[in-house]
N, C-alpha and C. Protein backbone atom coordinates (compact mmCIF):
# COMPACT_ATOMS: atom_id res chain seq x y z
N UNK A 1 304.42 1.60 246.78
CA UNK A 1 305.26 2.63 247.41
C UNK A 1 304.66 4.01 247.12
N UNK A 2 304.60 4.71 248.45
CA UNK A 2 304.04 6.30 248.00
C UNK A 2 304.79 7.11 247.19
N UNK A 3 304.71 7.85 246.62
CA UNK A 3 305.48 8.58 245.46
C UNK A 3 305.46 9.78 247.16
N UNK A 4 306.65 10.23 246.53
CA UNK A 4 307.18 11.54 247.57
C UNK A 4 307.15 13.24 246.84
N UNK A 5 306.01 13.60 247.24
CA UNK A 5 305.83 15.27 246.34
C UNK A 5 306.92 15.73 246.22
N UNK A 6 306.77 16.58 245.02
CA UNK A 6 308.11 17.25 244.36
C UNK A 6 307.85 18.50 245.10
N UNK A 7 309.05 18.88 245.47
CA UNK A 7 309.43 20.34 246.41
C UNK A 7 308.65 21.52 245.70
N UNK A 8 308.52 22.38 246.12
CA UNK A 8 308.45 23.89 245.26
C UNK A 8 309.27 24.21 244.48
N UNK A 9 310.73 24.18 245.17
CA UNK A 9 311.91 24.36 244.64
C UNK A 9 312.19 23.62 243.46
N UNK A 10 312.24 21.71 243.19
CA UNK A 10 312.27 21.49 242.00
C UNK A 10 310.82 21.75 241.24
N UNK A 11 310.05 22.02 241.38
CA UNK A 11 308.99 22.24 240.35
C UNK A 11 309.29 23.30 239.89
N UNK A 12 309.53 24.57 240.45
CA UNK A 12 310.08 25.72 239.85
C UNK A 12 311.40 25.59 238.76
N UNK A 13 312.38 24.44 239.35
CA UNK A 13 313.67 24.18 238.19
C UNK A 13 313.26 23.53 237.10
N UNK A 14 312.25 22.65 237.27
CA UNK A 14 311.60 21.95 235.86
C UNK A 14 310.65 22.78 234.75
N UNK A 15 310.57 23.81 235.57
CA UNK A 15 309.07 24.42 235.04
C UNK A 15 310.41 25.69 234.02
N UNK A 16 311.53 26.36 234.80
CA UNK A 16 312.31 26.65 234.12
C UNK A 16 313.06 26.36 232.81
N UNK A 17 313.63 24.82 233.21
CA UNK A 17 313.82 24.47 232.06
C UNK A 17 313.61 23.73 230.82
N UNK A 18 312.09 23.70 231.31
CA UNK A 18 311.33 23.50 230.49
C UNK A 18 310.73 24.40 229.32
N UNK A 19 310.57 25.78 230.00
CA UNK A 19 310.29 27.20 229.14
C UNK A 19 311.98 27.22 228.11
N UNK A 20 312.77 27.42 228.98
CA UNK A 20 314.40 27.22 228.14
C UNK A 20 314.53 26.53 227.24
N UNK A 21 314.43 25.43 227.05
CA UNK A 21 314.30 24.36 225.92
C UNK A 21 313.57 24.68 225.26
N UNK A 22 312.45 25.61 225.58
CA UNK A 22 311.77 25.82 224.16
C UNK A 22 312.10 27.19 223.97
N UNK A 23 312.54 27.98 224.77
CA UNK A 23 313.18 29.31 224.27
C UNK A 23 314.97 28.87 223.61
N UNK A 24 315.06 28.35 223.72
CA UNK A 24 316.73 27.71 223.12
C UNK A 24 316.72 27.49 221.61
N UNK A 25 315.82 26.29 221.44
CA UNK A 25 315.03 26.08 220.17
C UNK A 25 314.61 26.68 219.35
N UNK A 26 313.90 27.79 219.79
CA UNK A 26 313.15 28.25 218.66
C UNK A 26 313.88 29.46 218.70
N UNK A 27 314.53 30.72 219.16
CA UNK A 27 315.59 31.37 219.31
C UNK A 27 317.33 31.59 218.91
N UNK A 28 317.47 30.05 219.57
CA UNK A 28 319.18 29.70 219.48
C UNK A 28 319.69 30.75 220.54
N UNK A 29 320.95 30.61 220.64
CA UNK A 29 321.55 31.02 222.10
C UNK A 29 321.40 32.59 222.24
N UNK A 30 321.89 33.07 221.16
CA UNK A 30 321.82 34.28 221.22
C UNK A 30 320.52 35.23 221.05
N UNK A 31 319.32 34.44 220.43
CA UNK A 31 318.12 35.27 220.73
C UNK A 31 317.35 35.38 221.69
N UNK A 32 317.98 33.94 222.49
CA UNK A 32 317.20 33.90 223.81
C UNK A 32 317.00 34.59 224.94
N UNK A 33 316.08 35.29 225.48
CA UNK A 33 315.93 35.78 226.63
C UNK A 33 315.67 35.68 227.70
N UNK A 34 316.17 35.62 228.92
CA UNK A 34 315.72 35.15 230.53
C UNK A 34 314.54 36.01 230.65
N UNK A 35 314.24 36.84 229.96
CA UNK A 35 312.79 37.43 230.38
C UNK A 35 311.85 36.78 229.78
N UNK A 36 312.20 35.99 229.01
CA UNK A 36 310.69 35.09 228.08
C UNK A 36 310.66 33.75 228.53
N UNK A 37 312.24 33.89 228.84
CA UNK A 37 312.00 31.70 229.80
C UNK A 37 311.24 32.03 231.42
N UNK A 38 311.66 32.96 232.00
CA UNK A 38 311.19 33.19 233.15
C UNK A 38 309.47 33.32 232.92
N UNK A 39 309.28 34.06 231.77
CA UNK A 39 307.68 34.28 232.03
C UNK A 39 306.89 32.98 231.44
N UNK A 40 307.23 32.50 230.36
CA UNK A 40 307.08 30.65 230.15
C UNK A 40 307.26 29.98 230.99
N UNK A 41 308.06 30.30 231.70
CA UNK A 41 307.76 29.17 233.26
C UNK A 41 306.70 29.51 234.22
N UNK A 42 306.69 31.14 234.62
CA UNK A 42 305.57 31.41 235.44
C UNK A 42 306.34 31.71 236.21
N UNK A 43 307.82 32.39 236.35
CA UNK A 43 308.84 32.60 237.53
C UNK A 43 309.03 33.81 237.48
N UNK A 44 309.54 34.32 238.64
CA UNK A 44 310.38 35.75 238.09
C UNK A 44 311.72 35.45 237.55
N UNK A 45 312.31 36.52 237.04
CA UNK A 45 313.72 36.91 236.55
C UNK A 45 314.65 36.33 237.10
N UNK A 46 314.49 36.92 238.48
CA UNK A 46 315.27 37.00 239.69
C UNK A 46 315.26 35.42 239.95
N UNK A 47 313.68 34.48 239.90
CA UNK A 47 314.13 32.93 239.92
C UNK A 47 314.81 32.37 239.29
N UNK A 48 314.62 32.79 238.24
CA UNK A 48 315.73 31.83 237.50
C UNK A 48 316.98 32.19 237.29
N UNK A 49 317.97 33.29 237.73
CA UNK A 49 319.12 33.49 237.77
C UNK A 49 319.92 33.04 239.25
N UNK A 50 318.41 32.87 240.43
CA UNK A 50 318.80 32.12 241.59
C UNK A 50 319.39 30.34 241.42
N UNK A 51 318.55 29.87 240.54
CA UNK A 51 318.90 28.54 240.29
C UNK A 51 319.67 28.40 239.31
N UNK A 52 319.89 29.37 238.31
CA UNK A 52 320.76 28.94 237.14
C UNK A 52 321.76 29.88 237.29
N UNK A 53 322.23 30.93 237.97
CA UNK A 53 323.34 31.76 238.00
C UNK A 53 323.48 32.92 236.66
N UNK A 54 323.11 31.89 235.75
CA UNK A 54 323.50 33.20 234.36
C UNK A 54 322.74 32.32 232.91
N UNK A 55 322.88 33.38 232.39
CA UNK A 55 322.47 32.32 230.77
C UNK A 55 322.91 30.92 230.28
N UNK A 56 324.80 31.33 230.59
CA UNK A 56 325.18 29.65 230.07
C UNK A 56 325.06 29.06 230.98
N UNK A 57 325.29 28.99 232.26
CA UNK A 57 324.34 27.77 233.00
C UNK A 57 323.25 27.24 232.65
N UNK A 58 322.27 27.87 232.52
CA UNK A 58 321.19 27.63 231.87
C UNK A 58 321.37 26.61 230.32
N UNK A 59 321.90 27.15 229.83
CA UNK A 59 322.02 26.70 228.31
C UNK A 59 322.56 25.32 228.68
N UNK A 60 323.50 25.08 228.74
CA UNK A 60 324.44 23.88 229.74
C UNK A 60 323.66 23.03 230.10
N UNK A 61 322.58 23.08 231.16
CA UNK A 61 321.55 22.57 231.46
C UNK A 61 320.61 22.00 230.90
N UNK A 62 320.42 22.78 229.41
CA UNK A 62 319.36 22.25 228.70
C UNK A 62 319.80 21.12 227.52
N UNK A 63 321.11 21.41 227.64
CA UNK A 63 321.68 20.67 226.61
C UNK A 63 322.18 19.27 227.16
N UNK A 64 322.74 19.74 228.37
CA UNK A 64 323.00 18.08 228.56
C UNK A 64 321.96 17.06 229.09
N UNK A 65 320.97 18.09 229.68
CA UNK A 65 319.76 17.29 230.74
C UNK A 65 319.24 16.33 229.10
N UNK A 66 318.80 17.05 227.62
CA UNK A 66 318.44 15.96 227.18
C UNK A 66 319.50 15.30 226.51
N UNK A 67 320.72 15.72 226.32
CA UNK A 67 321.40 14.60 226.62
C UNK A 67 321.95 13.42 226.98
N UNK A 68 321.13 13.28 228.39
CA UNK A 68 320.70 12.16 229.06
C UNK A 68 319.54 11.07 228.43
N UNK A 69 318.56 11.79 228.02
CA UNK A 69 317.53 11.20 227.86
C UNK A 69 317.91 10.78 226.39
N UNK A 70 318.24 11.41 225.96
CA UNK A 70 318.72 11.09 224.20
C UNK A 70 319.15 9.46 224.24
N UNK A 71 320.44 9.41 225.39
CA UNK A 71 321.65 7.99 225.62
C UNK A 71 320.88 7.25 225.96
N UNK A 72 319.81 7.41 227.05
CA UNK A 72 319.12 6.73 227.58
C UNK A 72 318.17 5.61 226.45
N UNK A 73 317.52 6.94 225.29
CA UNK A 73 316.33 6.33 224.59
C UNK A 73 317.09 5.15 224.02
N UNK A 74 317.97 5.61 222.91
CA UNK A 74 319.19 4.80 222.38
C UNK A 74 319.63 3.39 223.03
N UNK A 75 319.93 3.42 223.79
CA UNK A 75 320.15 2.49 224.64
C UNK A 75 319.10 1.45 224.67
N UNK A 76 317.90 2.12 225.07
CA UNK A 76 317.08 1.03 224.84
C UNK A 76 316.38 0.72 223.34
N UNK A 77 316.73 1.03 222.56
CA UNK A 77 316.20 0.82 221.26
C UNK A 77 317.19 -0.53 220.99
N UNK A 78 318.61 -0.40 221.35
CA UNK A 78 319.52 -1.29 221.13
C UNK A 78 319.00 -2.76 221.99
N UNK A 79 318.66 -2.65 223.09
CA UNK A 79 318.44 -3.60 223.97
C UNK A 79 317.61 -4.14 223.43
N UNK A 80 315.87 -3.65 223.16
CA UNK A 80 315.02 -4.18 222.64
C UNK A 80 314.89 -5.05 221.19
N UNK A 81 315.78 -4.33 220.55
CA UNK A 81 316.04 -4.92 219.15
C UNK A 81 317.04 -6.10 218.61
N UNK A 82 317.81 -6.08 219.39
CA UNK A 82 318.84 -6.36 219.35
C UNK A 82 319.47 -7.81 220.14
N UNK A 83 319.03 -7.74 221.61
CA UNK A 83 319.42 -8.55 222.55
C UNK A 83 318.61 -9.92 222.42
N UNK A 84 319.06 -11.04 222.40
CA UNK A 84 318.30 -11.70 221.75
C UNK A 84 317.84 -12.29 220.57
N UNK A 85 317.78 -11.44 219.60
CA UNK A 85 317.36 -11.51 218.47
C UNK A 85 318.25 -12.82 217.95
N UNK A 86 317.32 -13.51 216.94
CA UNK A 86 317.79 -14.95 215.95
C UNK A 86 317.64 -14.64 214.82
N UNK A 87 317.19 -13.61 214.65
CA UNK A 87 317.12 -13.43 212.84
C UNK A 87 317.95 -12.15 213.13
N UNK A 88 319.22 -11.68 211.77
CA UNK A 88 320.12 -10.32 212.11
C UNK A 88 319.26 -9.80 211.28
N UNK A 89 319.02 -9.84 209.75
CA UNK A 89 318.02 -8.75 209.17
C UNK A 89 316.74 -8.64 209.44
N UNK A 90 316.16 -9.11 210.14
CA UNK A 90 314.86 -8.47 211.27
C UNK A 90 315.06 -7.84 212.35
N UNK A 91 315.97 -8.12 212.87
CA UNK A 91 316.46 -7.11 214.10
C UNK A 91 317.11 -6.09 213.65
N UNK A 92 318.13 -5.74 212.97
CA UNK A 92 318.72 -4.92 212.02
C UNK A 92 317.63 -3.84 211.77
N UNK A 93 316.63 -4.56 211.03
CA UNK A 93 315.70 -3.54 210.01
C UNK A 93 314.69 -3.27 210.89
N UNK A 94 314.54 -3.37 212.11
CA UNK A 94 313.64 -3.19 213.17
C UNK A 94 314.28 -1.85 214.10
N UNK A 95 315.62 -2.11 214.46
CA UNK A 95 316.31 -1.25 214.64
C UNK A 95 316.64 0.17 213.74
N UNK A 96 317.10 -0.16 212.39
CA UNK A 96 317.13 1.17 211.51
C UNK A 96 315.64 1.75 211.63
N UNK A 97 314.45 1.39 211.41
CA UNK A 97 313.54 1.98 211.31
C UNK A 97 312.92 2.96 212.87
N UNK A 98 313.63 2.06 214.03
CA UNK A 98 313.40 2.93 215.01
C UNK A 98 314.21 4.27 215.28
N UNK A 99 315.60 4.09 214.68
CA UNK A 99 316.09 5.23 214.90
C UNK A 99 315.84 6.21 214.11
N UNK A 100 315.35 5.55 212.52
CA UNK A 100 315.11 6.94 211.81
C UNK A 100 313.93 7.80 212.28
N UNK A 101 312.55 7.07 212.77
CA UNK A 101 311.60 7.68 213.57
C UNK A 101 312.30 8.62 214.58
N UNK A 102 312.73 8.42 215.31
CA UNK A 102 313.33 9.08 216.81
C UNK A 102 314.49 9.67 216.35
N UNK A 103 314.73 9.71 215.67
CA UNK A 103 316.58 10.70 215.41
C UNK A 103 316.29 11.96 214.45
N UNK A 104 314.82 11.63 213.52
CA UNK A 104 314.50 12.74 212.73
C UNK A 104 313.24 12.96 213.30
N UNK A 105 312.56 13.15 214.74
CA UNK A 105 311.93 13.57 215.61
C UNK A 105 312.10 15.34 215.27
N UNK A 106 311.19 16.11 215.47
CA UNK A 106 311.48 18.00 214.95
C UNK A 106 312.65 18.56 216.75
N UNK A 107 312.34 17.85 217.73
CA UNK A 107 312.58 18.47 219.12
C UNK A 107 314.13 17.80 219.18
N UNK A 108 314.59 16.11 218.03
CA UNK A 108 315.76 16.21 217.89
C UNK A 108 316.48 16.52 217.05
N UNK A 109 315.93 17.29 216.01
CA UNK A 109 316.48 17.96 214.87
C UNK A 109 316.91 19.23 215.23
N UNK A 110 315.82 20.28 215.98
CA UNK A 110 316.11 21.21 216.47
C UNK A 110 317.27 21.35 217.18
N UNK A 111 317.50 20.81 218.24
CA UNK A 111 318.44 20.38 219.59
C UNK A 111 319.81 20.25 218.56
N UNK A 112 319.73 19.01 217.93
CA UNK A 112 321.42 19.23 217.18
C UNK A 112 321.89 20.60 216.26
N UNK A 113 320.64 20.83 215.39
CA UNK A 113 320.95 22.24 215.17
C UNK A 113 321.57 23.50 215.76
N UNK A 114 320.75 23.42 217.44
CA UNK A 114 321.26 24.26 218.18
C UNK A 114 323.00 23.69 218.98
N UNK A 115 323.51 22.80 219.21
CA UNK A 115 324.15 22.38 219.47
C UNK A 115 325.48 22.51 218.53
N UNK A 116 325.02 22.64 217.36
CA UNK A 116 326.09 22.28 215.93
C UNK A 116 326.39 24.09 215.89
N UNK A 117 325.68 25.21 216.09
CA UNK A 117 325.15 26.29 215.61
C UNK A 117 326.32 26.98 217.16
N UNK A 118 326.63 26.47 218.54
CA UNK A 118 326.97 27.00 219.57
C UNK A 118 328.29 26.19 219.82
N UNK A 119 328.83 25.62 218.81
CA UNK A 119 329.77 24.51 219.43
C UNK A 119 331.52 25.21 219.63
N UNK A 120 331.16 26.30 218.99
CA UNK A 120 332.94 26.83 218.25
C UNK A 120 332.47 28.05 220.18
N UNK A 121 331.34 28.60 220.85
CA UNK A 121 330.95 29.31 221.94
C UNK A 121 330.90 28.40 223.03
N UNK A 122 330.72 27.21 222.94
CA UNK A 122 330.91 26.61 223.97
C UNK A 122 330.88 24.95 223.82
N UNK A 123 332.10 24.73 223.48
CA UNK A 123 332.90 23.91 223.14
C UNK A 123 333.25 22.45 223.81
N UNK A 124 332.93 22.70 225.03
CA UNK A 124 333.25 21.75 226.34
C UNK A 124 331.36 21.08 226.38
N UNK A 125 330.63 22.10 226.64
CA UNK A 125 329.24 21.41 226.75
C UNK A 125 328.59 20.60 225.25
N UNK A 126 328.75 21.46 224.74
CA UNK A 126 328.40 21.19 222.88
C UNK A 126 329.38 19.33 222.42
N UNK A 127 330.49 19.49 223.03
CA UNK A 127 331.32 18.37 222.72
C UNK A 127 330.63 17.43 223.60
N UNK A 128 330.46 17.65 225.32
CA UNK A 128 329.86 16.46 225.99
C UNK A 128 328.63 16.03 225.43
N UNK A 129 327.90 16.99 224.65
CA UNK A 129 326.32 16.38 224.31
C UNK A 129 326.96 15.12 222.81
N UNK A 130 328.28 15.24 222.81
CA UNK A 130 328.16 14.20 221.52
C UNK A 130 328.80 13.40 222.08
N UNK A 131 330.19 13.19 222.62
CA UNK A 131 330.31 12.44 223.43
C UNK A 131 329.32 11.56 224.51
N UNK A 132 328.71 12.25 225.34
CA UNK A 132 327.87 11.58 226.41
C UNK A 132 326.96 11.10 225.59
N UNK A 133 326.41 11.51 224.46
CA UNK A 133 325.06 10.55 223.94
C UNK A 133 325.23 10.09 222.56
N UNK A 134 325.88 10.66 221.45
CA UNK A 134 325.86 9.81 220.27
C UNK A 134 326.56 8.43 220.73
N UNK A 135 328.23 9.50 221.25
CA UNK A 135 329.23 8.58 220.78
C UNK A 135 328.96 7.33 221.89
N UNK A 136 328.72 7.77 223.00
CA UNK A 136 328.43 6.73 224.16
C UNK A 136 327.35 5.41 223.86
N UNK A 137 326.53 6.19 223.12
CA UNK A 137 325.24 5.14 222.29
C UNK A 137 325.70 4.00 221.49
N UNK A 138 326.67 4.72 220.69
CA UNK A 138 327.22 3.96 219.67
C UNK A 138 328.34 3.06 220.35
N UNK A 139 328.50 3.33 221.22
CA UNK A 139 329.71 1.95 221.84
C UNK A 139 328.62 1.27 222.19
N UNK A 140 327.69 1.30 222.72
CA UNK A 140 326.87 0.24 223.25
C UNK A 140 326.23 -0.52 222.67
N UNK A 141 326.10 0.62 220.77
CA UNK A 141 325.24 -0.49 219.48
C UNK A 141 326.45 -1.53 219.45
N UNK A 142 327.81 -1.04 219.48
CA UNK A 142 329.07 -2.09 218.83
C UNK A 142 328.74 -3.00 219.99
N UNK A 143 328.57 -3.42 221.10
CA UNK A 143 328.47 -4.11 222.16
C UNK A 143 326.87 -4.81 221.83
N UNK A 144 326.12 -4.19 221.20
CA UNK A 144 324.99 -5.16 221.11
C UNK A 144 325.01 -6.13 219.62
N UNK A 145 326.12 -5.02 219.00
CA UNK A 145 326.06 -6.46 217.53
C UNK A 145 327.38 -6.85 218.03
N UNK A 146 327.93 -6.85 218.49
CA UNK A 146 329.43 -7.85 219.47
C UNK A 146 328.53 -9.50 219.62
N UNK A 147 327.45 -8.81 220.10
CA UNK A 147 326.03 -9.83 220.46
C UNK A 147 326.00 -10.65 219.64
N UNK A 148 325.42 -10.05 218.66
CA UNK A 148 324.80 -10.71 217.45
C UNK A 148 326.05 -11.85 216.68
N UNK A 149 327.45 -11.55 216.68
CA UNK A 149 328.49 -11.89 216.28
C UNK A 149 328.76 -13.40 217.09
N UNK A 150 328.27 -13.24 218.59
CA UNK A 150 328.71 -14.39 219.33
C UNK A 150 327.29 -15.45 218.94
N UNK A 151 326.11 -15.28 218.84
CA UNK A 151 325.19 -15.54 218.21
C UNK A 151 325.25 -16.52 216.88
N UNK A 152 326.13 -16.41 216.27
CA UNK A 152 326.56 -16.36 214.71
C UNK A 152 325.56 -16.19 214.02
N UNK A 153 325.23 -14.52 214.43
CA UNK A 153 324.60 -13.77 213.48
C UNK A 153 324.99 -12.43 212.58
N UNK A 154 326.35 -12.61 212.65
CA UNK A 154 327.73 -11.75 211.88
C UNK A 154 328.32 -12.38 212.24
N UNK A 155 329.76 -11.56 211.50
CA UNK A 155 330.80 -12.36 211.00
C UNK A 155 331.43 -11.57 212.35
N UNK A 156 332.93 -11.99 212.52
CA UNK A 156 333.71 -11.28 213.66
C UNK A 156 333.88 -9.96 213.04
N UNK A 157 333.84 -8.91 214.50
CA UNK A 157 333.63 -7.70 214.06
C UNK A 157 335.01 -7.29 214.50
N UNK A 158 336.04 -6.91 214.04
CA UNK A 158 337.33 -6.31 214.63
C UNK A 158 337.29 -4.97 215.48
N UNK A 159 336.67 -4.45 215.21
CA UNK A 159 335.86 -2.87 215.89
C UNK A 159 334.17 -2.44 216.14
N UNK A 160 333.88 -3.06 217.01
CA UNK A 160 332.56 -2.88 216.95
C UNK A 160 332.25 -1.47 216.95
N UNK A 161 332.80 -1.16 217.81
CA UNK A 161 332.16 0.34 217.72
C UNK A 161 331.93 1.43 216.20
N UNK A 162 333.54 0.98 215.67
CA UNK A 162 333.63 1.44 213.90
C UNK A 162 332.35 1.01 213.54
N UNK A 163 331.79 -0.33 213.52
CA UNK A 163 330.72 -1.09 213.22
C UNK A 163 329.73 -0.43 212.78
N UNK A 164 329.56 -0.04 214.36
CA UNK A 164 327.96 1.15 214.72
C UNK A 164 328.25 2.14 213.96
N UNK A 165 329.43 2.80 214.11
CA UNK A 165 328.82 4.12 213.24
C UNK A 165 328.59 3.81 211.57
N UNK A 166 329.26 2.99 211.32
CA UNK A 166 328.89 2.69 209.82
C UNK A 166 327.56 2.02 209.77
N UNK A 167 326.93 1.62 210.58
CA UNK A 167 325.62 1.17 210.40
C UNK A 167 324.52 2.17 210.48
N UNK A 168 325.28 2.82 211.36
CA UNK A 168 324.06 4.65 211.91
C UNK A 168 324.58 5.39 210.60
N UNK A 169 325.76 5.07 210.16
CA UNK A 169 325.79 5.94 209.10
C UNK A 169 324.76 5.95 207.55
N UNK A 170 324.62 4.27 207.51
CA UNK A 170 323.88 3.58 206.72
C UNK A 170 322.82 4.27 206.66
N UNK A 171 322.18 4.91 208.20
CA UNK A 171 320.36 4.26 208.09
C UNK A 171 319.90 5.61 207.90
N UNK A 172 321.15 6.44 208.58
CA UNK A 172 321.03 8.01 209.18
C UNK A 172 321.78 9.18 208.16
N UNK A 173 322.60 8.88 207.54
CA UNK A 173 323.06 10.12 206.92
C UNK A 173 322.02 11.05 205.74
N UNK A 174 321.46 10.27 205.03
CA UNK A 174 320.61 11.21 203.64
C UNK A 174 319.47 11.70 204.51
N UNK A 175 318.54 11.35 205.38
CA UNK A 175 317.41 11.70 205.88
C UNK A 175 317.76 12.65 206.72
N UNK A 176 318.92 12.39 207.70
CA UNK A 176 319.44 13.67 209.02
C UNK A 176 319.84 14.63 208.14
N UNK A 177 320.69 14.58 207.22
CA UNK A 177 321.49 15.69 206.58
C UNK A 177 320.30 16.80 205.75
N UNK A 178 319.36 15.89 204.93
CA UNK A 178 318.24 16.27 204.61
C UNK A 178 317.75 17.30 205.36
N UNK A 179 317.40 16.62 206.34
CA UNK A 179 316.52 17.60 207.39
C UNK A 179 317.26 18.70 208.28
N UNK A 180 318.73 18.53 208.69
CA UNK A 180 319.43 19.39 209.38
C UNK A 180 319.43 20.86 207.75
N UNK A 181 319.88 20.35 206.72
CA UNK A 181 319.89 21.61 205.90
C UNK A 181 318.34 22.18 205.49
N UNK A 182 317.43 21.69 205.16
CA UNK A 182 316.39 21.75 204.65
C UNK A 182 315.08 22.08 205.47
N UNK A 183 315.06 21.76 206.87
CA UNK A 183 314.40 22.33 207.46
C UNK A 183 313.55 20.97 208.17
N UNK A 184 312.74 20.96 209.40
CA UNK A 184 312.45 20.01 209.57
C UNK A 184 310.58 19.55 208.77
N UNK A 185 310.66 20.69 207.88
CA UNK A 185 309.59 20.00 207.16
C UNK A 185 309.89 18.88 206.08
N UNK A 186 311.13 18.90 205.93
CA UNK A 186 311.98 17.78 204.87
C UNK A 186 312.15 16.26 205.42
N UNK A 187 311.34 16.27 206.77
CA UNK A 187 311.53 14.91 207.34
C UNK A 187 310.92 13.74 206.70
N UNK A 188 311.79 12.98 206.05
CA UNK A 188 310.84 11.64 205.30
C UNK A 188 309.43 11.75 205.55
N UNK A 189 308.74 10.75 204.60
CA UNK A 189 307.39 10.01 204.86
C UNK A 189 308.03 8.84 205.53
N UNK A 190 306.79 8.02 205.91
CA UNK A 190 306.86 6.60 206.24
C UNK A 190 307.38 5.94 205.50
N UNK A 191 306.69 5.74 203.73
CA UNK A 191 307.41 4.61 203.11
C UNK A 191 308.71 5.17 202.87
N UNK A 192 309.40 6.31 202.84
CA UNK A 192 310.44 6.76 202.38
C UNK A 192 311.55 5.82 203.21
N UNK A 193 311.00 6.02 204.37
CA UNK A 193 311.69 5.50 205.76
C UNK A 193 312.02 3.69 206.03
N UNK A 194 311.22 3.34 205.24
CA UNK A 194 310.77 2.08 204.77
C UNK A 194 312.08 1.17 204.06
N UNK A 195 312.29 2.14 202.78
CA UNK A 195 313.00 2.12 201.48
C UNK A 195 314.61 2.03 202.47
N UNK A 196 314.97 3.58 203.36
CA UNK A 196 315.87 3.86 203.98
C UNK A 196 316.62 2.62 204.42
N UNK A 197 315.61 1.97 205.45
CA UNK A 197 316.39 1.20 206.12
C UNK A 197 316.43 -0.12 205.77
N UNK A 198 315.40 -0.58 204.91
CA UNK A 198 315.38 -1.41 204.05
C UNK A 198 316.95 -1.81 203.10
N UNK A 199 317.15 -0.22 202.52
CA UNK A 199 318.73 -0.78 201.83
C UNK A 199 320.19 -0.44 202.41
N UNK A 200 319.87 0.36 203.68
CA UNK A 200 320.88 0.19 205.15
C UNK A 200 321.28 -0.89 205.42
N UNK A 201 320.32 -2.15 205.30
CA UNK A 201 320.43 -3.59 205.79
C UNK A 201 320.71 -4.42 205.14
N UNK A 202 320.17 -4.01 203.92
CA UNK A 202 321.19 -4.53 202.34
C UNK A 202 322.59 -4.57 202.52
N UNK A 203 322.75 -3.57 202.63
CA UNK A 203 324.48 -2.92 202.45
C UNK A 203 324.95 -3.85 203.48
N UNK A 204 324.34 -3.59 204.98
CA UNK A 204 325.53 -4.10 205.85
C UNK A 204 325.52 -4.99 206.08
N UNK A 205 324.78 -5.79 205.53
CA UNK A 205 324.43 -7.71 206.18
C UNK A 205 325.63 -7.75 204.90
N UNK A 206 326.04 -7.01 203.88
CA UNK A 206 326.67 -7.89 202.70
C UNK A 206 328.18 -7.68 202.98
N UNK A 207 328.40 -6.45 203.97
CA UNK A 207 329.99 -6.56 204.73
C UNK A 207 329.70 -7.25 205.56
N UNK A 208 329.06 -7.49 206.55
CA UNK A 208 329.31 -8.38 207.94
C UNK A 208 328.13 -9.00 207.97
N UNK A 209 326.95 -9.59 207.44
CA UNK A 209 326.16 -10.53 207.58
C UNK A 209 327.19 -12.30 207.92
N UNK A 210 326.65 -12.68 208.41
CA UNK A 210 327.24 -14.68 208.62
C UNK A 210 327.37 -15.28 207.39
């Protein structure tokens, strides 16, 4: 199938908020300027207030667009690891180790920072980025060890979803918290990461393992 060229028009919206996301980031809401995303894109002023109307449009935009991609990645980390699987602490510990890679990523450390930092200013977008992608993620982990449960590879789960977050809580709290206060040079090593999810899987195979 021929691929169908991208317009002027969206190459110019990608190329926008693409400069934004990294003026968002490294800025935060209030240092950011439409005169430095516009010239990082290669647009005028005037373009990007045509397609985005104003700053928080813009902002809005950047937050939920990876928003999407965030639920999306998630999603499939669960599928791949998960679906299927005959052994629970190999899939388990295959799983913790992917999310600690990808969840203490610097572009998703940044992003929640900025998100956590704008939430009391805009409250409705800041809330959908946790809603639409943690919390949405995490119903879908409780639905993939729901899996594992019919499997009899856990025990019956009364709340899957409770499940997930106590399992993300397991793999994710000392390393995220780490790095959200400390900076993202505080991001584990490898073996650290190792150790992490290694006794994440300890813990939870010994509440709900079979």
């Amino acid at each position: 199938m021929t691929e169908i060229p991208e317009g002027r028009t969206a190459q110019k919206r990608r190329a926008i908020t693409t400069a934004a996301t990294e003026v968002f980031l490294q800025h935060g809401y209030l240092g950011a300027s439409m005169d430095e995303v516009a010239a990082k894109a290669g647009v005028s002023k005037q373009t990007v207030y045509k397609q985005f109307e104003n700053k928080e449009r813009l902002f809005a935009e950047i937050v939920l667009g990876t928003n999407d991609l965030l639920a999306v990645d998630l999603a499939a980390a669960y599928t791949e690891t998960l679906n299927g699987a005959t052994d629970a602490r190999e899939a388990l510990r295959a799983l913790a180790f992917r999310l600690l890679e990808s969840l203490t990523a610097d572009n998703i450390l940044q992003l929640r920072r900025l998100v956590i930092a704008e939430a009391d200013r805009f409250p409705e977008v800041c809330g959908a980025w946790f809603t639409g992608g943690f919390e949405k993620s995490l119903e879908s982990l409780g639905q993939a060890l729901a899996g594992l449960t019919e499997r009899g590879l856990l025990r019956e789960l009364d709340d899957p979803t409770l499940v997930a977050y106590q399992f993300a809580g397991l793999v994710m709290y000392k390393p995220m918290n780490r790095a959200m206060f400390a900076g993202s040079r505080a991001r584990p090593k490898p073996a650290e990461l190792d150790t992490i999810a290694d006794r994440a899987v300890d813990v939870f195979l010994k509440s709900y393992g079979a």
